[in-house]
C-alpha atoms as a PDB file:
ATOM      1  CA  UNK A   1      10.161  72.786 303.867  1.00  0.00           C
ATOM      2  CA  UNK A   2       9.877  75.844 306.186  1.00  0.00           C
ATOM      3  CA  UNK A   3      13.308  74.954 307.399  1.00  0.00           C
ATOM      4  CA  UNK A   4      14.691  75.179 303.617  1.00  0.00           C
ATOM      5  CA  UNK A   5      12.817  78.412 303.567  1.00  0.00           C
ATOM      6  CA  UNK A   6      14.448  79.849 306.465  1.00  0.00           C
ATOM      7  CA  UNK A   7      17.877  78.766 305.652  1.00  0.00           C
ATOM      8  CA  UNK A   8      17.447  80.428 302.361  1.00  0.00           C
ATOM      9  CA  UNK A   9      16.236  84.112 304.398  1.00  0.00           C
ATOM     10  CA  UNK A  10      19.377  83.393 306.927  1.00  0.00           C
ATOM     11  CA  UNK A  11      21.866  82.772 303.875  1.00  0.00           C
ATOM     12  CA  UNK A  12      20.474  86.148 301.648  1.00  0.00           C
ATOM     13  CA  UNK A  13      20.971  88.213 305.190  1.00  0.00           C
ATOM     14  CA  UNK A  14      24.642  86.955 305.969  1.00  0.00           C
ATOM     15  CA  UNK A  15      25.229  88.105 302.066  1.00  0.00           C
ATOM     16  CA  UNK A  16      23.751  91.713 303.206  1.00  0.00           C
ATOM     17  CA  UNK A  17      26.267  91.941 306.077  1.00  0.00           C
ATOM     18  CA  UNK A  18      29.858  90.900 303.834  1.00  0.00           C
ATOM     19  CA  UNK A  19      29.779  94.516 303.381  1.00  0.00           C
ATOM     20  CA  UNK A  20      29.393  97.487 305.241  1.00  0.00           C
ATOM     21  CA  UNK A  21      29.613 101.436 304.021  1.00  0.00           C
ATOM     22  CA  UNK A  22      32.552 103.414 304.240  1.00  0.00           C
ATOM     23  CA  UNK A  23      33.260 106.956 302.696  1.00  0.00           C
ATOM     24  CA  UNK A  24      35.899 107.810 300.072  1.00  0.00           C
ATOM     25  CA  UNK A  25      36.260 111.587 299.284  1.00  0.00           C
ATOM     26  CA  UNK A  26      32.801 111.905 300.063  1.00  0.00           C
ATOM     27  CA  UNK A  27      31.980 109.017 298.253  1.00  0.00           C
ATOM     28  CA  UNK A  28      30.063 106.146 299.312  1.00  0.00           C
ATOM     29  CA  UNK A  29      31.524 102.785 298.914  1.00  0.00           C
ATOM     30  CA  UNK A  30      30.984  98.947 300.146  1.00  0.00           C
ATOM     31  CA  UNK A  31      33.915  96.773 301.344  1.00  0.00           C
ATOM     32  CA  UNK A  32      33.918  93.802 303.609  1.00  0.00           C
ATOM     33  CA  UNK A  33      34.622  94.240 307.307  1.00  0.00           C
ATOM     34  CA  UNK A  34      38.276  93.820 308.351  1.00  0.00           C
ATOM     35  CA  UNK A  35      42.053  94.390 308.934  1.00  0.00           C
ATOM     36  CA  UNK A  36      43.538  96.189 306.190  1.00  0.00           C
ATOM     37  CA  UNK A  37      47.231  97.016 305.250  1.00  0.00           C
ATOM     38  CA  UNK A  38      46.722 100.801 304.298  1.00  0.00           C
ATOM     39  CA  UNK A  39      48.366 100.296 300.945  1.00  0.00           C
ATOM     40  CA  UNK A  40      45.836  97.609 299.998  1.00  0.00           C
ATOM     41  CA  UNK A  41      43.074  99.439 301.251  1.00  0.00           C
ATOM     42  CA  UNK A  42      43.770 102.384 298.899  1.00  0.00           C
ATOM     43  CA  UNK A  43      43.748 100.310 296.033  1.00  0.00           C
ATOM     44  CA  UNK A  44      40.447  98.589 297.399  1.00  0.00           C
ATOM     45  CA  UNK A  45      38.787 102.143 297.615  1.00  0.00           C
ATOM     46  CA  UNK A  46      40.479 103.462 294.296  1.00  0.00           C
ATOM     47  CA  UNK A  47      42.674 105.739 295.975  1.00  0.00           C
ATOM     48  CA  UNK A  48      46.138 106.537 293.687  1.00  0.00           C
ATOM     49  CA  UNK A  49      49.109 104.793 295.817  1.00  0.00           C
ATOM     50  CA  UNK A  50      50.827 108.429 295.437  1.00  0.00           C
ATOM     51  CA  UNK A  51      48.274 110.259 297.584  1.00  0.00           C
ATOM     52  CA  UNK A  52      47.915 110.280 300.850  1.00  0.00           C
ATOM     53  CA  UNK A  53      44.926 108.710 302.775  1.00  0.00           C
ATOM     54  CA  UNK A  54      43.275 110.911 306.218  1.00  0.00           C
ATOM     55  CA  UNK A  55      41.002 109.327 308.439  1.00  0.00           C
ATOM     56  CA  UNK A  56      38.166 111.023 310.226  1.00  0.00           C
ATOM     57  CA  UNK A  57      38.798 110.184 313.792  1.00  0.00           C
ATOM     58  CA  UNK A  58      36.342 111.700 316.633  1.00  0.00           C
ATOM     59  CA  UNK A  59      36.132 114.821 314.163  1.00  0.00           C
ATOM     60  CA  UNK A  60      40.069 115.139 313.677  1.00  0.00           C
ATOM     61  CA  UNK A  61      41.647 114.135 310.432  1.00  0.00           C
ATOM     62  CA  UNK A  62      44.119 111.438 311.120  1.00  0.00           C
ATOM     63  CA  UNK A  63      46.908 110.671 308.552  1.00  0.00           C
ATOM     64  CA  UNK A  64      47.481 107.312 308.067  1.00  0.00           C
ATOM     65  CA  UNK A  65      50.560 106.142 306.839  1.00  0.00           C
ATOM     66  CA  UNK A  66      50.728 103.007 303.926  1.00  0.00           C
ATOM     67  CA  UNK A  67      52.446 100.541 306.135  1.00  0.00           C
ATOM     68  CA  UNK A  68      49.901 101.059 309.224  1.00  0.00           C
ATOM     69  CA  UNK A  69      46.901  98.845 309.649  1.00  0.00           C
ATOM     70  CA  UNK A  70      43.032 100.318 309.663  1.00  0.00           C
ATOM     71  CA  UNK A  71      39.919  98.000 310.537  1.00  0.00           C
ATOM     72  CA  UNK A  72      36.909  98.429 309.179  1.00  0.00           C
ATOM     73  CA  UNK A  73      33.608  98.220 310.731  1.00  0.00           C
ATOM     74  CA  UNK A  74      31.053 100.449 308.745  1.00  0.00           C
ATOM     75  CA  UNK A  75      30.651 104.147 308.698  1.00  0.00           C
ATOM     76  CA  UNK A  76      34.192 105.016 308.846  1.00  0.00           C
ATOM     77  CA  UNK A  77      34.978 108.678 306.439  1.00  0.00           C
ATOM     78  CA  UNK A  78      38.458 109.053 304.322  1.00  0.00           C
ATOM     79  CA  UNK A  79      39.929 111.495 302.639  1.00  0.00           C
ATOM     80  CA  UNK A  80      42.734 111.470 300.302  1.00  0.00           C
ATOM     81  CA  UNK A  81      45.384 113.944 298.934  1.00  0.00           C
ATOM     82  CA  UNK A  82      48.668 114.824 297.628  1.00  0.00           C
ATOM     83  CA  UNK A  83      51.451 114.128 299.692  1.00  0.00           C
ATOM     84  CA  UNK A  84      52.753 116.725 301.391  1.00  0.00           C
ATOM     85  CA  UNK A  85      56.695 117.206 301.064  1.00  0.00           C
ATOM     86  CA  UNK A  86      58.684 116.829 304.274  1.00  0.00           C
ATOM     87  CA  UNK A  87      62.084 118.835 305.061  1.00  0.00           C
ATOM     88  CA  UNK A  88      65.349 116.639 305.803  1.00  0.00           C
END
């Protein structure tokens, strides 16, 4: 029975750790650990595919661009905004 009882305690704290925090225009949000394509990630996090998303890297915004790659392992801080136009 204790067994049971401790497989149960195991089980409820791998469902605590499917997600970790992240931070969305100052937002808090959960999303599982991982690899993700920066295109999916925006619509993961709710961020319009038109904007551009900015990663807080060692204090320095970072722009990260839709077909790049981003992994996720808690505590990482977005922010998103409009594009900004580019000369030819």
């Amino acid at each position: 029975m204790v067994d049971h009882d401790q497989q149960e305690e195991r089980d409820k704290g791998n469902d605590h750790q499917k997600e970790v925090k992240i931070e969305v225009d100052n937002h808090p949000q959960h999303i599982a650990p991982g690899t993700y394509v920066i295109s999916v990630y925006k619509t993961l996090v709710k961020v319009a595919a038109e904007k551009e998303l900015d990663q807080v890297v060692n204090g320095q915004l970072t722009a990260l661009d839709d077909s790049a790659s981003v992994a996720i392992k808690g505590g990482e801080v977005f922010f998103s905004h409009t594009r900004r136009g580019g000369s030819s």
